[in-house]
N, C-alpha and C. Protein backbone atom coordinates (compact mmCIF):
# COMPACT_ATOMS: atom_id res chain seq x y z
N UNK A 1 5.48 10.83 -12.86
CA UNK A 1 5.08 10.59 -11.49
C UNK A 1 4.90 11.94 -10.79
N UNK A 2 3.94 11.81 -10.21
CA UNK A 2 3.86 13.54 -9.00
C UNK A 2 4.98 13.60 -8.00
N UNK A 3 5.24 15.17 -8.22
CA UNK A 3 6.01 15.24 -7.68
C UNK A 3 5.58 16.36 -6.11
N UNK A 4 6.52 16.10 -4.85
CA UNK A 4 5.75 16.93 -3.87
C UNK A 4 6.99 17.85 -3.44
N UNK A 5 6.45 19.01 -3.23
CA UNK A 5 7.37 20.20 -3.06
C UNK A 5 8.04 20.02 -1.34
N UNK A 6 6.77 19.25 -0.64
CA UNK A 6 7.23 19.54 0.86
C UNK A 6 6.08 17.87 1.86
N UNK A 7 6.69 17.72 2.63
CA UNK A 7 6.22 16.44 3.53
C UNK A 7 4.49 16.85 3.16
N UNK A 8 4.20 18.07 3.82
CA UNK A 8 2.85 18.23 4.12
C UNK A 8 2.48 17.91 2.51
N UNK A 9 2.77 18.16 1.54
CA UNK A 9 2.16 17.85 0.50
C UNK A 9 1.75 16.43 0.50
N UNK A 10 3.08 15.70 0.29
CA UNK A 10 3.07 14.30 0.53
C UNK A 10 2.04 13.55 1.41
N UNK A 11 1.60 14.16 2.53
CA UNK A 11 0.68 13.92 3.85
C UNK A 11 -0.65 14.14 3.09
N UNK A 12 -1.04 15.45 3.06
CA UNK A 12 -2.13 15.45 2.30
C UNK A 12 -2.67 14.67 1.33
N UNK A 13 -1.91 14.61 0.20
CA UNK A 13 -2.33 13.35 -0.90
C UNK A 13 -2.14 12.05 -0.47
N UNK A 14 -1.41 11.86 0.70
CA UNK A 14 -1.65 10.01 1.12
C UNK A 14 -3.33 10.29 1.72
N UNK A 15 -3.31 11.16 2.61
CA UNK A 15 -5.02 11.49 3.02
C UNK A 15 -5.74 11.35 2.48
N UNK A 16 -5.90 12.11 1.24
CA UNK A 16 -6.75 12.57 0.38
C UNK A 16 -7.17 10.98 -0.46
N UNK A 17 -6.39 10.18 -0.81
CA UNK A 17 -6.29 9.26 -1.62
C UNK A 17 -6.67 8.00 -0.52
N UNK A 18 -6.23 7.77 0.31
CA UNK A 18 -6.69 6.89 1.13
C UNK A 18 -7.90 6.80 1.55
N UNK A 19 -8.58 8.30 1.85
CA UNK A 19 -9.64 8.00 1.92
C UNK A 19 -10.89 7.59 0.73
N UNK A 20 -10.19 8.04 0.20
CA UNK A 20 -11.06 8.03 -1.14
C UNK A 20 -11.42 6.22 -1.20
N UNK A 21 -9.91 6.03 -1.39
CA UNK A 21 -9.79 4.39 -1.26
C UNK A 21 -10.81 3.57 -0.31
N UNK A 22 -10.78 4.20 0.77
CA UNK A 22 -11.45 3.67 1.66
C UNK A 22 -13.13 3.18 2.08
N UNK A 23 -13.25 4.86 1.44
CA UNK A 23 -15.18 5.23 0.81
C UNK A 23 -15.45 3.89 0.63
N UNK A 24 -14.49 3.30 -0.84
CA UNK A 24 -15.14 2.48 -2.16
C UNK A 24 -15.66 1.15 -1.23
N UNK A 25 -15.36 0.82 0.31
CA UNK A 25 -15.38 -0.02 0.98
C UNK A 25 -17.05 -0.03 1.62
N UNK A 26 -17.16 0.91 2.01
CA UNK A 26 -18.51 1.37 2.44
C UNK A 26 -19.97 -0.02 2.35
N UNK A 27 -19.66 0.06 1.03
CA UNK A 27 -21.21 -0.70 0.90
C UNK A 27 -20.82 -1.90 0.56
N UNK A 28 -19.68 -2.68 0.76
CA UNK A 28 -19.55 -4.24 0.17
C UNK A 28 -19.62 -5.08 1.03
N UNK A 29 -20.80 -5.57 0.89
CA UNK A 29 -21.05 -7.09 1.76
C UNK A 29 -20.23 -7.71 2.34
N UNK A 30 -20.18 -7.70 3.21
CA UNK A 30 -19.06 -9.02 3.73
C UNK A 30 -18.97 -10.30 3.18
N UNK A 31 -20.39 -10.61 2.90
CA UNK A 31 -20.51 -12.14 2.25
C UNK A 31 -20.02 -11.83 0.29
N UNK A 32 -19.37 -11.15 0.02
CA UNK A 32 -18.86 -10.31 -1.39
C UNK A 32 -17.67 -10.32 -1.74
N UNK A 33 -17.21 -10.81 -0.40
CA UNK A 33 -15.56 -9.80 0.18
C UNK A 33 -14.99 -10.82 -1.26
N UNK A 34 -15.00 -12.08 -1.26
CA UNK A 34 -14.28 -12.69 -2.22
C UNK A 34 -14.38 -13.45 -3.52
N UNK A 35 -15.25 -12.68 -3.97
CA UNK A 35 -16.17 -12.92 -5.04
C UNK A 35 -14.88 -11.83 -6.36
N UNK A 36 -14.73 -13.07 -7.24
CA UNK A 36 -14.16 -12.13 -8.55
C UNK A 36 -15.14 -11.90 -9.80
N UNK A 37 -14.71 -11.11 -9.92
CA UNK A 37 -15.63 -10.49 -11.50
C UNK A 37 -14.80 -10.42 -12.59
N UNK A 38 -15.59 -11.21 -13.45
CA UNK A 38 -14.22 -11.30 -14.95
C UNK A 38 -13.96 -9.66 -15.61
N UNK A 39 -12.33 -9.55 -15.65
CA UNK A 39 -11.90 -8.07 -16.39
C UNK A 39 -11.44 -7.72 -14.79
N UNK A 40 -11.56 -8.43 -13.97
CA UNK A 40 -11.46 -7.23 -12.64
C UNK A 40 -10.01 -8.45 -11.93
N UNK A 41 -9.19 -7.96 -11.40
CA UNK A 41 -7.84 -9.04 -11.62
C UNK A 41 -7.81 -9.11 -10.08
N UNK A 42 -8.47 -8.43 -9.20
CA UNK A 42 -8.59 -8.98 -7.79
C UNK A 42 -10.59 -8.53 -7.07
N UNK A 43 -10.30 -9.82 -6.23
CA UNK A 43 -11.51 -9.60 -5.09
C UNK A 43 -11.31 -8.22 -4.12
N UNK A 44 -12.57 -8.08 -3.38
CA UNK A 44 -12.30 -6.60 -3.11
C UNK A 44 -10.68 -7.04 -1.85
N UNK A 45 -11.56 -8.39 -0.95
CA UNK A 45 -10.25 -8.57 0.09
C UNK A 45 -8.65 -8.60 -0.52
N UNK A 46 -9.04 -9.42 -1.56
CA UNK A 46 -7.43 -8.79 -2.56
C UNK A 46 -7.28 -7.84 -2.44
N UNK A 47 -7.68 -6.96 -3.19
CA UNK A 47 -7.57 -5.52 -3.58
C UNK A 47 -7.07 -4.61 -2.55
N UNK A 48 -7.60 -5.25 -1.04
CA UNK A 48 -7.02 -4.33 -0.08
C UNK A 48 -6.27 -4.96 0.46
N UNK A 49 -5.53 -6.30 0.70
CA UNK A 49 -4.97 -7.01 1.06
C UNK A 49 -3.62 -7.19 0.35
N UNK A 50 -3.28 -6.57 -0.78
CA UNK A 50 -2.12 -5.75 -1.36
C UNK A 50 -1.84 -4.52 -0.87
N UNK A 51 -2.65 -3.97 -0.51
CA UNK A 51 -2.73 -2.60 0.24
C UNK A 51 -1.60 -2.78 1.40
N UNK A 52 -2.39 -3.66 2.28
CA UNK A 52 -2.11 -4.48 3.44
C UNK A 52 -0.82 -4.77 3.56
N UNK A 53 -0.37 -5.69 2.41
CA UNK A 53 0.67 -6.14 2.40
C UNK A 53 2.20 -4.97 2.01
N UNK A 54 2.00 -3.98 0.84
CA UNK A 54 2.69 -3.17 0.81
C UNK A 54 3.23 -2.24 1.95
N UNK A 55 2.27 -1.99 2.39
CA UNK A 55 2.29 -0.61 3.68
C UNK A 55 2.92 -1.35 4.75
N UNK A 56 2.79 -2.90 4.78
CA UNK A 56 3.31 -3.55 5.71
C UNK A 56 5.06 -3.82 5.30
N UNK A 57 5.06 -3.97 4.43
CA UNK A 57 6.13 -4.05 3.87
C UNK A 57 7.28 -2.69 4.16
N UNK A 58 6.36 -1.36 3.82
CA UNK A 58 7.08 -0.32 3.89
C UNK A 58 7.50 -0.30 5.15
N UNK A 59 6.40 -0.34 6.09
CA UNK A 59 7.35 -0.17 7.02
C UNK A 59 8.28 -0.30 7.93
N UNK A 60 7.75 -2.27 7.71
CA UNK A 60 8.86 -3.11 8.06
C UNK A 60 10.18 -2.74 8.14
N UNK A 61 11.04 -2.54 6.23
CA UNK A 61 11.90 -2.21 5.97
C UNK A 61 12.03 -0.80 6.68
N UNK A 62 11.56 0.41 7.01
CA UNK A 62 12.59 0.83 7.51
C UNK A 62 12.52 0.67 9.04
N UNK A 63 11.67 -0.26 9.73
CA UNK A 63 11.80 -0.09 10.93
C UNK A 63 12.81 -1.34 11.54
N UNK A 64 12.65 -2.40 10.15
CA UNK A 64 14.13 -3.34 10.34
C UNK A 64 15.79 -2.35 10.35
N UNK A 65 15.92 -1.61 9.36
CA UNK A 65 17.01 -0.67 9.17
C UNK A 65 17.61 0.14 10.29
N UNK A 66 16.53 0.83 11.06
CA UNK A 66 16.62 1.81 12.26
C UNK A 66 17.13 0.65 13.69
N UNK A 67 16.52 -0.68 13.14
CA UNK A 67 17.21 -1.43 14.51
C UNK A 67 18.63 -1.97 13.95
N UNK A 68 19.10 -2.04 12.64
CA UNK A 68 20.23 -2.07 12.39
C UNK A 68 20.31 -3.58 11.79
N UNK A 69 19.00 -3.90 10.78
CA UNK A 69 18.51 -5.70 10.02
C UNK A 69 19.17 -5.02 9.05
N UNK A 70 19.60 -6.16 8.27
CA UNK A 70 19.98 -5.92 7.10
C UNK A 70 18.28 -6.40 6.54
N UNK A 71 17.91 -5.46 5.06
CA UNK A 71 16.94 -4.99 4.88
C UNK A 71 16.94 -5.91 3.49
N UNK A 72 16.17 -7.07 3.33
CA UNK A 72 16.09 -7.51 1.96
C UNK A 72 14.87 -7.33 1.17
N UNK A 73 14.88 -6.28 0.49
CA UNK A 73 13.50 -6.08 -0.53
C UNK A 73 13.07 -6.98 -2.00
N UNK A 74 11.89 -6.98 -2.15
CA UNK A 74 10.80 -6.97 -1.22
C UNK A 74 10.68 -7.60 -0.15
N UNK A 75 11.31 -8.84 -0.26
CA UNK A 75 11.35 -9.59 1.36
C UNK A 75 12.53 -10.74 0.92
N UNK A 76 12.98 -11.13 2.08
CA UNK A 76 13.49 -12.55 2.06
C UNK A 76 13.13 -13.69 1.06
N UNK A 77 11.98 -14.08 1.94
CA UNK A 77 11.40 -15.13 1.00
C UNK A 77 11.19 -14.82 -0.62
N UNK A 78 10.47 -13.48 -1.22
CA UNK A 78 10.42 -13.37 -2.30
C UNK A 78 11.28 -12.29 -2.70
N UNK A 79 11.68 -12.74 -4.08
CA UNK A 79 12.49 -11.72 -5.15
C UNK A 79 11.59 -10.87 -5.74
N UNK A 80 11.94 -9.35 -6.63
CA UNK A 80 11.37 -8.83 -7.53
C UNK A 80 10.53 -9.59 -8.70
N UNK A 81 11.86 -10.68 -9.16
CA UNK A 81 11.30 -11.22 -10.04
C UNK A 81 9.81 -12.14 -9.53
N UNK A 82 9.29 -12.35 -8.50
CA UNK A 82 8.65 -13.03 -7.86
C UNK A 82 7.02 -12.87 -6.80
N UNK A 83 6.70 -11.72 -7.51
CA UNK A 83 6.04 -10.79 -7.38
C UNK A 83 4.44 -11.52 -7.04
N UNK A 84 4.54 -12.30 -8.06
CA UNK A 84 2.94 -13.30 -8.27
C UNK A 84 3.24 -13.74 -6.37
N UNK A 85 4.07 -14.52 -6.39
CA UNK A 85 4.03 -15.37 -4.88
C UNK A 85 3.77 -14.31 -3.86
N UNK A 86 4.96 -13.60 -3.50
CA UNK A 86 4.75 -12.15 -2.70
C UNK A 86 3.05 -11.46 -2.62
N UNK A 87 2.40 -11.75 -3.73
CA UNK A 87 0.70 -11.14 -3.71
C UNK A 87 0.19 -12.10 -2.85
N UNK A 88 0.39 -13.26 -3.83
CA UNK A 88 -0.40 -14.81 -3.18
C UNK A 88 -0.64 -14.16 -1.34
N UNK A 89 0.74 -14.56 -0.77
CA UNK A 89 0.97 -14.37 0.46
C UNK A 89 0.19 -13.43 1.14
N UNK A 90 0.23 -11.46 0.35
CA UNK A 90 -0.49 -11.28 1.15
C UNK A 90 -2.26 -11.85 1.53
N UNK A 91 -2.79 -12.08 0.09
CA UNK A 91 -3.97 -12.52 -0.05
C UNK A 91 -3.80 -13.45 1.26
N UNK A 92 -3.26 -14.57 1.61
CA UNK A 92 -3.13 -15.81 2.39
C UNK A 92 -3.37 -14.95 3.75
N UNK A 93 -2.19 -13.96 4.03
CA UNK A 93 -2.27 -13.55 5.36
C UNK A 93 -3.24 -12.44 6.07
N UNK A 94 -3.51 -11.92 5.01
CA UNK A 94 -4.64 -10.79 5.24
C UNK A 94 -6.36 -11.08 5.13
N UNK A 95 -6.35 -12.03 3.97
CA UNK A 95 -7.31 -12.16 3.93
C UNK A 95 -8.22 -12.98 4.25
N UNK A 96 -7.79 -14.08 5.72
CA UNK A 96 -9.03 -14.72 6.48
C UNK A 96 -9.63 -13.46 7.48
N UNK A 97 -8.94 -12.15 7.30
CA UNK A 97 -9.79 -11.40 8.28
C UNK A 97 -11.05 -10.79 7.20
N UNK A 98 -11.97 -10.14 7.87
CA UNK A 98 -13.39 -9.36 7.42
C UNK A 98 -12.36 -8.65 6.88
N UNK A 99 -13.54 -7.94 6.05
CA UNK A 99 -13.15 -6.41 5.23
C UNK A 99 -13.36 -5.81 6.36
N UNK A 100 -14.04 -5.78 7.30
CA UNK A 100 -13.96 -4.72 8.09
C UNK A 100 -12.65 -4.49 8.88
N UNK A 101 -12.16 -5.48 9.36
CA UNK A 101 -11.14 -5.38 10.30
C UNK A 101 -9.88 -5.46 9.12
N UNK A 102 -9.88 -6.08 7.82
CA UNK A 102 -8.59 -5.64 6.79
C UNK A 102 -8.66 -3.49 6.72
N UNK A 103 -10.33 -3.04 6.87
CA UNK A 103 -9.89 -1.72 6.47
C UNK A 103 -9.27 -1.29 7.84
N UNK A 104 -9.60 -1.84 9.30
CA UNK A 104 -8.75 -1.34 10.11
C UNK A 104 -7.44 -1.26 10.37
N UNK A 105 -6.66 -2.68 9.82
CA UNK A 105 -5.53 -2.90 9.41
C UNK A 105 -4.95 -1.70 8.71
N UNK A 106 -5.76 -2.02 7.47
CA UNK A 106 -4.79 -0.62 6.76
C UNK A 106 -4.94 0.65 7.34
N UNK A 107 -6.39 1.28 7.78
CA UNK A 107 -6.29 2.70 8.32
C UNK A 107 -4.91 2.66 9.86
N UNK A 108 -4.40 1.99 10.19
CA UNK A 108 -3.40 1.48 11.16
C UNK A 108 -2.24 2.04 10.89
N UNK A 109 -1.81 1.42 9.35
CA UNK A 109 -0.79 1.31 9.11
C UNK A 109 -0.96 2.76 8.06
N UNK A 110 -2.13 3.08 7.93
CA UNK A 110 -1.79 4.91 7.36
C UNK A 110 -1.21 5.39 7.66
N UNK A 111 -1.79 5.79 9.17
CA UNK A 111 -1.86 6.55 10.12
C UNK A 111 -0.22 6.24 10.81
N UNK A 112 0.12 5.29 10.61
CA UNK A 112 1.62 5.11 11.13
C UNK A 112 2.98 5.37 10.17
N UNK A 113 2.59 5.14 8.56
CA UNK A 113 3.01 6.01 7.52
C UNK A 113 2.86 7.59 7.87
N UNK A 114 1.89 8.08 8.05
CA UNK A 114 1.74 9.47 8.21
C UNK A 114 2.76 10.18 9.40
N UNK A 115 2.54 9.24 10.54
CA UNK A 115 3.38 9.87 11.42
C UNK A 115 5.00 9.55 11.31
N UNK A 116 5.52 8.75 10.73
CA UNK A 116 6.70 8.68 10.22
C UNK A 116 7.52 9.53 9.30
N UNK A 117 6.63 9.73 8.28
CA UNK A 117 6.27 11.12 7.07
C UNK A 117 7.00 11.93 8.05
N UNK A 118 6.26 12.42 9.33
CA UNK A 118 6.09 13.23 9.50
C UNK A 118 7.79 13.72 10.43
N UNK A 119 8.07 13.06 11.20
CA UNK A 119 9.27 12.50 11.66
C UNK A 119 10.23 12.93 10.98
N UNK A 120 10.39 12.72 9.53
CA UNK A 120 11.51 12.57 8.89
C UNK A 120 11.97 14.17 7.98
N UNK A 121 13.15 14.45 8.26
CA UNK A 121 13.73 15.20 7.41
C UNK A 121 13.29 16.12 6.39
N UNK A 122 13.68 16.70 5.71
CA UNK A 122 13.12 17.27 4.38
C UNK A 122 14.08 16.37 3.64
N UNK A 123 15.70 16.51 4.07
CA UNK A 123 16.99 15.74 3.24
C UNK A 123 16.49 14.35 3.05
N UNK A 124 15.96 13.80 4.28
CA UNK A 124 16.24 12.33 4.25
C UNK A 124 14.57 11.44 3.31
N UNK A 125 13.57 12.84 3.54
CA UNK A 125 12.08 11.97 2.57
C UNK A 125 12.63 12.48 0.87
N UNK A 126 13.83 13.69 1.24
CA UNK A 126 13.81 14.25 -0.93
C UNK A 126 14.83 14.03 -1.13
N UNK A 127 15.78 13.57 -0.66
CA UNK A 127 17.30 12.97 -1.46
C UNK A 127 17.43 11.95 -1.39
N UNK A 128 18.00 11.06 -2.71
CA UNK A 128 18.16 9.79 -2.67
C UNK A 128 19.06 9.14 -1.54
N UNK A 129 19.69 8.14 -1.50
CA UNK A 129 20.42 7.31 -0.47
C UNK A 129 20.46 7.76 0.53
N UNK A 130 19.03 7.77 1.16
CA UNK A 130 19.04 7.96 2.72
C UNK A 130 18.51 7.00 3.46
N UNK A 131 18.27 5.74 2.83
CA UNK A 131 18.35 4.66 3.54
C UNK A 131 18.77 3.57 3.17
N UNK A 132 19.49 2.78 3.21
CA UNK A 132 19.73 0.88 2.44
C UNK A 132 18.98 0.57 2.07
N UNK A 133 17.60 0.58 2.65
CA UNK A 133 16.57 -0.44 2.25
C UNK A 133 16.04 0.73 0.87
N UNK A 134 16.33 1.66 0.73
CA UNK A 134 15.84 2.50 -0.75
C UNK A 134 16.48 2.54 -1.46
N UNK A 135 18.11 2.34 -1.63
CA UNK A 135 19.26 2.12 -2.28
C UNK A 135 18.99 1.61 -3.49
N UNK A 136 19.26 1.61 -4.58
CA UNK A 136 18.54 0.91 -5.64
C UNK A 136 19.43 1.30 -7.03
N UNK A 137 19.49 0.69 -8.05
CA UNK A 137 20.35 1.50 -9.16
C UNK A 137 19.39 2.77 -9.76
N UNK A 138 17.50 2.88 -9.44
CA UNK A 138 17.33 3.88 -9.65
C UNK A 138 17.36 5.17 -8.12
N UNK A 139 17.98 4.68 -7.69
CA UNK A 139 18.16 5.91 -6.54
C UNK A 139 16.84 6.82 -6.39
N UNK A 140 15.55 5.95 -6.08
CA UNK A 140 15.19 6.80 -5.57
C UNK A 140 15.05 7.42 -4.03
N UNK A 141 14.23 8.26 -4.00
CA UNK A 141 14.40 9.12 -2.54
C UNK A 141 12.87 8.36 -1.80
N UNK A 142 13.08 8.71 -0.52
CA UNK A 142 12.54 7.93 -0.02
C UNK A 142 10.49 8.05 -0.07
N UNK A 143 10.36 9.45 -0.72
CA UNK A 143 8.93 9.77 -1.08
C UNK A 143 8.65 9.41 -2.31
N UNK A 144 9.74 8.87 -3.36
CA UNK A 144 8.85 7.95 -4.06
C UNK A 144 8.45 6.34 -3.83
N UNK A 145 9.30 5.86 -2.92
CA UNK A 145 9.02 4.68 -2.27
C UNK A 145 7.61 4.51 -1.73
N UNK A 146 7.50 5.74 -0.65
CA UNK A 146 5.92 5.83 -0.03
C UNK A 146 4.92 6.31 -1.38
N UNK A 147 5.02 6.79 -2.40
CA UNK A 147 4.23 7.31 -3.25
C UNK A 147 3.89 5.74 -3.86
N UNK A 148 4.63 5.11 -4.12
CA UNK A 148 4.32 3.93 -4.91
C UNK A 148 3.56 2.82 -4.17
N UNK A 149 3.83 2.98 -2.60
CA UNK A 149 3.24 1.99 -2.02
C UNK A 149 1.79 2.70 -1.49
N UNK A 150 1.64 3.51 -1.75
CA UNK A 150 0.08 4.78 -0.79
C UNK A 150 -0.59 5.30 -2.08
N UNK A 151 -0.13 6.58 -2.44
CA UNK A 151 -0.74 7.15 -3.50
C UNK A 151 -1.14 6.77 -4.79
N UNK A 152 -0.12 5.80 -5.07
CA UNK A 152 -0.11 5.27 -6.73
C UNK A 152 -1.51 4.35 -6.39
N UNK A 153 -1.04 2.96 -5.52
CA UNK A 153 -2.36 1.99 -5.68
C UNK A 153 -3.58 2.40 -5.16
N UNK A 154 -3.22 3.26 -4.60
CA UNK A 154 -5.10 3.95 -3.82
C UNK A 154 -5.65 4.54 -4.83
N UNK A 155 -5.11 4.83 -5.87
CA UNK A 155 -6.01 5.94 -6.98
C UNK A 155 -6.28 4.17 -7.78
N UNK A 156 -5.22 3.53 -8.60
CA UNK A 156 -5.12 2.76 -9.07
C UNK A 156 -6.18 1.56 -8.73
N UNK A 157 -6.13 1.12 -7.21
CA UNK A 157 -7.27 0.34 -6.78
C UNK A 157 -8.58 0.60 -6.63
N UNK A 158 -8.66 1.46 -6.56
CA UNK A 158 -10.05 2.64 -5.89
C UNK A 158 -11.11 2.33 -7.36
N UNK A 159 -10.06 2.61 -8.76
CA UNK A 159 -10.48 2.29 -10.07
C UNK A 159 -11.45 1.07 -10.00
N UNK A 160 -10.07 0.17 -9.56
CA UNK A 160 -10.54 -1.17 -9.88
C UNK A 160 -12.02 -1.99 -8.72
N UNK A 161 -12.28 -1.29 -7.71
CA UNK A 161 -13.07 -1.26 -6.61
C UNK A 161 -14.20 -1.20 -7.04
N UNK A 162 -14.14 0.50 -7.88
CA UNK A 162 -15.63 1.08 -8.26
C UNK A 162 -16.08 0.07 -9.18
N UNK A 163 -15.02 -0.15 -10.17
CA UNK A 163 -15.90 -1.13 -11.96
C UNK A 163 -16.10 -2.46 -10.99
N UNK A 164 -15.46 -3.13 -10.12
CA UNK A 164 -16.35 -4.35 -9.19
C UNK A 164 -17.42 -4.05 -8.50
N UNK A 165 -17.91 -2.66 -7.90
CA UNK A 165 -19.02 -2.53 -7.31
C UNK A 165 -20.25 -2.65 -8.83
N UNK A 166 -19.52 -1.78 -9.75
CA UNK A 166 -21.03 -2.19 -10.89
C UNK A 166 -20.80 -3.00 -11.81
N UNK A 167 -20.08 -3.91 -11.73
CA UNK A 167 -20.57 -5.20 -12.05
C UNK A 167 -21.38 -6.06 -11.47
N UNK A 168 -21.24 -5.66 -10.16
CA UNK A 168 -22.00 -6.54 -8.41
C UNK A 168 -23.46 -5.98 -9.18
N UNK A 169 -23.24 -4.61 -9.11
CA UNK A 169 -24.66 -4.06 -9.58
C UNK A 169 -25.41 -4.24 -10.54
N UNK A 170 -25.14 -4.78 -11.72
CA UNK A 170 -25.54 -4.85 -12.67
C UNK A 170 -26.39 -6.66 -13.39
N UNK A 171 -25.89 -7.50 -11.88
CA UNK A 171 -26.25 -8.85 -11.89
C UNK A 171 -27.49 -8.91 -11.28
């Protein structure tokens, strides 16, 4: 996994990667948004509607924590083991909106990751147990939490975006 020496690093590559993510949005039809292509395991509104749902997730948990919720990850309703349902959902809740207004959603909740980033510590984003809701038997610190929910699927989806745009293309 990458590792970041300092916040601004961390900042930069959520940037850098988000937008990238974001580009792949550019030219897809609205009337497209939910169209699957076999080999391709989500629609584009999927695709960003996990987005959606993670980032929402992140920051839920720590902004439940700071008011003093006890913090159940991934959520209440769903377990780890339970992951399929937890997607379902976001698909359900995110995705009667346009792609246009899902990419506003997420550029929202970047931009509110970023300034939180930014907020926080050097101790409390690079040492483990600095929050409950990150507590975990693998202890991680709280920038691999945001790495997994920002950086990892934006490179990861962005993949899966482009091979759905040329398949679109290729019909």
């Amino acid at each position: 996994m990458t590792q970041y020496l300092d916040k601004t690093e961390l900042i930069k590559e959520i940037k850098k990667r988000y937008t990238l993510y974001d580009e792949e949005f550019d030219e897809i039809d609205e009337s497209l948004k939910d169209v699957l292509k076999a080999g391709i395991a989500k629609t584009p509104s999927q695709n960003i509607s996990y987005q959606i749902g993670w980032t929402s997730l992140l920051l839920q948990w720590e902004s439940d924590e700071q008011k003093g919720i006890e913090v159940k990850t991934p959520t209440s309703e769903y377990k780890w083991n339970n992951l399929g349902g937890l997607y379902q959902s976001f698909y359900e809740t995110f995705g009667v909106n346009s792609l246009s207004q899902q990419r506003e959603i997420l550029n929202r909740q970047v931009k509110e990751i970023l300034l939180w980033i930014e907020k926080l510590d050097h101790d409390t984003l690079f040492l483990p147990q600095q929050r409950k809701w990150a507590t975990t038997s693998a202890k991680w610190p709280l920038w691999k939490w945001i790495h997994i929910n920002t950086v990892a699927p934006f490179k990861t989806f962005r993949s899966q975006i482009k091979k759905w745009k040329k398949e679109i293309d290729t019909e």
